[in-house]
N, C-alpha and C. Protein backbone atom coordinates (compact mmCIF):
# COMPACT_ATOMS: atom_id res chain seq x y z
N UNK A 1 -29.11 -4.55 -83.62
CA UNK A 1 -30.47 -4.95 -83.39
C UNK A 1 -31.18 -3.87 -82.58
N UNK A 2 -32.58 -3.37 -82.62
CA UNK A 2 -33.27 -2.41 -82.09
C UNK A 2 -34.11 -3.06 -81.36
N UNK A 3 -33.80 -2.35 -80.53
CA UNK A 3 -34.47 -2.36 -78.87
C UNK A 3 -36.36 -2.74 -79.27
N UNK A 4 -37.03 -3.84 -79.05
CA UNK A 4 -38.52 -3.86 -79.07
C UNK A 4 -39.17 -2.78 -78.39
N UNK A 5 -39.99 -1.87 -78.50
CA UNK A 5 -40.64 -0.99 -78.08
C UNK A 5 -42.08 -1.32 -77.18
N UNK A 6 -42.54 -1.36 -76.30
CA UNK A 6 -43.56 -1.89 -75.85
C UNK A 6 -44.70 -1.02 -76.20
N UNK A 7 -45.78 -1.55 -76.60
CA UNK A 7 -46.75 -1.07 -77.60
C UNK A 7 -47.83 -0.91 -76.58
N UNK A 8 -47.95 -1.64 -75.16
CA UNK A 8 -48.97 -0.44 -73.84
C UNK A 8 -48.29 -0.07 -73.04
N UNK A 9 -48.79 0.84 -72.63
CA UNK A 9 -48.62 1.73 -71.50
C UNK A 9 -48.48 1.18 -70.34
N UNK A 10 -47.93 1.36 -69.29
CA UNK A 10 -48.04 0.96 -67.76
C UNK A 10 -49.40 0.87 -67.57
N UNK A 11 -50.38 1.89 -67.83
CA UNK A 11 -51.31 1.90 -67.20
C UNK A 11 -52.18 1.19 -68.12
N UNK A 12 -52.10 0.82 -69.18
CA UNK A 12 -53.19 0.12 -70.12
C UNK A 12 -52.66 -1.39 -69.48
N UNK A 13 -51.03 -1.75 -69.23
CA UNK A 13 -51.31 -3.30 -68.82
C UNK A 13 -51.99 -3.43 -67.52
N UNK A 14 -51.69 -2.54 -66.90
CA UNK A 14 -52.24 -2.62 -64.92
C UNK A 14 -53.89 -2.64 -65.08
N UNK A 15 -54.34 -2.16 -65.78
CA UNK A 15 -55.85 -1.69 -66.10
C UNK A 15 -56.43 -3.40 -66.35
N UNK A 16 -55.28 -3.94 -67.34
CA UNK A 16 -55.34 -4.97 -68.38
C UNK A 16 -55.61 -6.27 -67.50
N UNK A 17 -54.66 -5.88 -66.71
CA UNK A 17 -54.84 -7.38 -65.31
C UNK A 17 -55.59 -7.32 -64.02
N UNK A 18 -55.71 -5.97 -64.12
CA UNK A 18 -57.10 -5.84 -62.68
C UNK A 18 -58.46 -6.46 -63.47
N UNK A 19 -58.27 -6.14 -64.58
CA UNK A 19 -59.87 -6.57 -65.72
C UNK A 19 -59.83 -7.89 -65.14
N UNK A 20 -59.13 -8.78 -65.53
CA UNK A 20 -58.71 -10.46 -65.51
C UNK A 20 -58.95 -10.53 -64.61
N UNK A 21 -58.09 -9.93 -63.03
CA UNK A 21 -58.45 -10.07 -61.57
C UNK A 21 -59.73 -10.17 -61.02
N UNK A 22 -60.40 -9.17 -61.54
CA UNK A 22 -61.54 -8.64 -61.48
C UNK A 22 -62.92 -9.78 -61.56
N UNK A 23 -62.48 -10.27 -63.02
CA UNK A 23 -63.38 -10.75 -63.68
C UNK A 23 -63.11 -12.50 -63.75
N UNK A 24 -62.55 -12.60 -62.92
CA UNK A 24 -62.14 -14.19 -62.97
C UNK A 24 -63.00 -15.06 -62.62
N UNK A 25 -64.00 -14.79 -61.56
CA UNK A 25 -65.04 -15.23 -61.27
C UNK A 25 -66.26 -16.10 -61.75
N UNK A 26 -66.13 -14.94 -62.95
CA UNK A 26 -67.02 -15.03 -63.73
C UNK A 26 -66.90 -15.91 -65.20
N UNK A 27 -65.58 -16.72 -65.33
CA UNK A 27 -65.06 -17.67 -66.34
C UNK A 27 -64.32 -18.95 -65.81
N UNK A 28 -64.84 -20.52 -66.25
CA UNK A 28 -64.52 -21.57 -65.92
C UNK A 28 -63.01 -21.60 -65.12
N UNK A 29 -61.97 -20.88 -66.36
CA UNK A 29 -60.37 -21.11 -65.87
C UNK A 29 -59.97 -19.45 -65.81
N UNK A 30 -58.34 -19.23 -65.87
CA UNK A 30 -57.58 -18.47 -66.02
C UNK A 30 -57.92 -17.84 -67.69
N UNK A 31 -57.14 -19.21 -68.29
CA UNK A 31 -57.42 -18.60 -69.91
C UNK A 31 -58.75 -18.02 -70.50
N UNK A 32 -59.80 -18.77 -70.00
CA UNK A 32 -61.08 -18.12 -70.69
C UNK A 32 -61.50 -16.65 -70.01
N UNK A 33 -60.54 -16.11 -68.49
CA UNK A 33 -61.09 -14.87 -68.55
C UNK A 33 -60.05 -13.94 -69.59
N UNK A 34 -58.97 -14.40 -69.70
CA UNK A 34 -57.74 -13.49 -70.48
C UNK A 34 -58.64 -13.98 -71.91
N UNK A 35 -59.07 -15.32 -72.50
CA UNK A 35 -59.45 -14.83 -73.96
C UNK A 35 -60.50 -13.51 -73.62
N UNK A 36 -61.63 -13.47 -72.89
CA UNK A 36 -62.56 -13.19 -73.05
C UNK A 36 -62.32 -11.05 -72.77
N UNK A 37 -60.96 -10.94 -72.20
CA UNK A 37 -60.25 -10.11 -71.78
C UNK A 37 -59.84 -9.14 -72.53
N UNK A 38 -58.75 -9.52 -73.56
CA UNK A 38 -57.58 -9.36 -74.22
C UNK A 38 -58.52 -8.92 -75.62
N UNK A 39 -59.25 -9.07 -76.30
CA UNK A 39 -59.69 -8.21 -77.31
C UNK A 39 -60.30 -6.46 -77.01
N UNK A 40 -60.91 -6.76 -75.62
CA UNK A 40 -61.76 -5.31 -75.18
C UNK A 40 -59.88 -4.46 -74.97
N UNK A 41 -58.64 -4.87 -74.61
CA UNK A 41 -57.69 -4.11 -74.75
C UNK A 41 -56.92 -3.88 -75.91
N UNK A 42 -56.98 -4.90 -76.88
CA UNK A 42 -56.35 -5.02 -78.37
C UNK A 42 -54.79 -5.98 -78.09
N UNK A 43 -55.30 -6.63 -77.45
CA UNK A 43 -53.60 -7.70 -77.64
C UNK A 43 -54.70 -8.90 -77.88
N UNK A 44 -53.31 -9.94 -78.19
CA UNK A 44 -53.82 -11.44 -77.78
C UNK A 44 -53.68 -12.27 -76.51
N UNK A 45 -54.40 -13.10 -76.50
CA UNK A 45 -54.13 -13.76 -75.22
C UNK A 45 -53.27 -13.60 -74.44
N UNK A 46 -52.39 -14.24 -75.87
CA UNK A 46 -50.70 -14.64 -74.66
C UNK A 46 -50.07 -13.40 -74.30
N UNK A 47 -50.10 -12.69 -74.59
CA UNK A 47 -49.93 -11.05 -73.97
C UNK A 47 -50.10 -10.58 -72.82
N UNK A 48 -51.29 -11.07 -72.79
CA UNK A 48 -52.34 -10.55 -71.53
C UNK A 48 -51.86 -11.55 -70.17
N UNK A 49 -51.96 -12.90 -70.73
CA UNK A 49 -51.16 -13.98 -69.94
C UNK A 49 -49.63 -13.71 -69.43
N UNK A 50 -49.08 -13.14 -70.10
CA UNK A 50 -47.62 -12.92 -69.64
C UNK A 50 -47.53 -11.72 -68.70
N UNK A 51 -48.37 -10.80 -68.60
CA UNK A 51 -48.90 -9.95 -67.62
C UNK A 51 -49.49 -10.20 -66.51
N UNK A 52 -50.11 -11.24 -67.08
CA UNK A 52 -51.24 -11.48 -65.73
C UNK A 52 -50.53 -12.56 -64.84
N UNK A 53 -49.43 -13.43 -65.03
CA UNK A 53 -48.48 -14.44 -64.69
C UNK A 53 -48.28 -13.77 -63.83
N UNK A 54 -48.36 -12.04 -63.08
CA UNK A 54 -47.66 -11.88 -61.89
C UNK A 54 -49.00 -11.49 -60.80
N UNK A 55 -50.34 -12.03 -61.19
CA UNK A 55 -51.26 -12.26 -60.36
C UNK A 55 -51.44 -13.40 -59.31
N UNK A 56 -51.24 -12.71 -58.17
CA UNK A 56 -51.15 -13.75 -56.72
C UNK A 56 -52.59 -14.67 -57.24
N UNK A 57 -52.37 -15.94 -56.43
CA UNK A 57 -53.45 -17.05 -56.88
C UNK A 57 -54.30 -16.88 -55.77
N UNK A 58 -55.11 -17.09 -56.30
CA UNK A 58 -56.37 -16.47 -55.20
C UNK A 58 -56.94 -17.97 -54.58
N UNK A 59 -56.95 -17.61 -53.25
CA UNK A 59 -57.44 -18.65 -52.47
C UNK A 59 -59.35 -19.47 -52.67
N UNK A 60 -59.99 -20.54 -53.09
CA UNK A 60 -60.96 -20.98 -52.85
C UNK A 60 -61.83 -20.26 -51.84
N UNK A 61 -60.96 -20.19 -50.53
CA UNK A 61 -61.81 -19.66 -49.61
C UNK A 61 -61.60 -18.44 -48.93
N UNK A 62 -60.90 -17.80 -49.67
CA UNK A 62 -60.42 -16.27 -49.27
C UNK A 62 -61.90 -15.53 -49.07
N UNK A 63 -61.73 -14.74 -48.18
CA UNK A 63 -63.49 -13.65 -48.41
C UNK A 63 -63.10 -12.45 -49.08
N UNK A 64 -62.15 -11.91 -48.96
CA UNK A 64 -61.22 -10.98 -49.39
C UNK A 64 -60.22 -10.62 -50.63
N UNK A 65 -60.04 -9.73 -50.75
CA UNK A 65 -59.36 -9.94 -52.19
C UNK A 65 -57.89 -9.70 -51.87
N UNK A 66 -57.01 -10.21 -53.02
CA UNK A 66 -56.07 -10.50 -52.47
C UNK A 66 -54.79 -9.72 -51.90
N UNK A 67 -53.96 -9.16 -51.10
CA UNK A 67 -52.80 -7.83 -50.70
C UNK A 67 -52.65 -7.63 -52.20
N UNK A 68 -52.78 -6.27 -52.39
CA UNK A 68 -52.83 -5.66 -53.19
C UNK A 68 -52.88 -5.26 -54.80
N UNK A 69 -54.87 -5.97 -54.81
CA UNK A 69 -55.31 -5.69 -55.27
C UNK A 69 -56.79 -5.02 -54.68
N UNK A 70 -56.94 -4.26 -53.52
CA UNK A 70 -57.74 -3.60 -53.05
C UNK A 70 -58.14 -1.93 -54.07
């Protein structure tokens, strides 16, 4: 059996989940910023979701963004 090849880059997924991080704000849930996400990079959702699963949960009342994503 052959090894799956990962089809982005380090830096296209890191890019991929600061977008989401970024932009979360600005969409009801989680999923609607990854749909709204995940085409401007060329995956699907659940892609983007399985990436973004290692985004710290951001506090209601944080003023700040979260250790390290500055």
């Amino acid at each position: 059996m052959s090894k799956k090849s990962n089809r982005f880059s380090p830096e296209v997924r890191e890019r991929a989940v600061r977008m989401v991080h970024e932009n979360r704000g600005e969409y009801p849930s989680l999923w609607a910023t990854i749909e709204s996400i995940s085409p401007k990079i060329g995956c699907v959702p659940q892609t983007l979701k399985l990436a973004s699963a290692f985004l710290p949960r951001r506090s209601s009342t944080a003023d700040s963004s979260p250790e390290g994503f500055c």
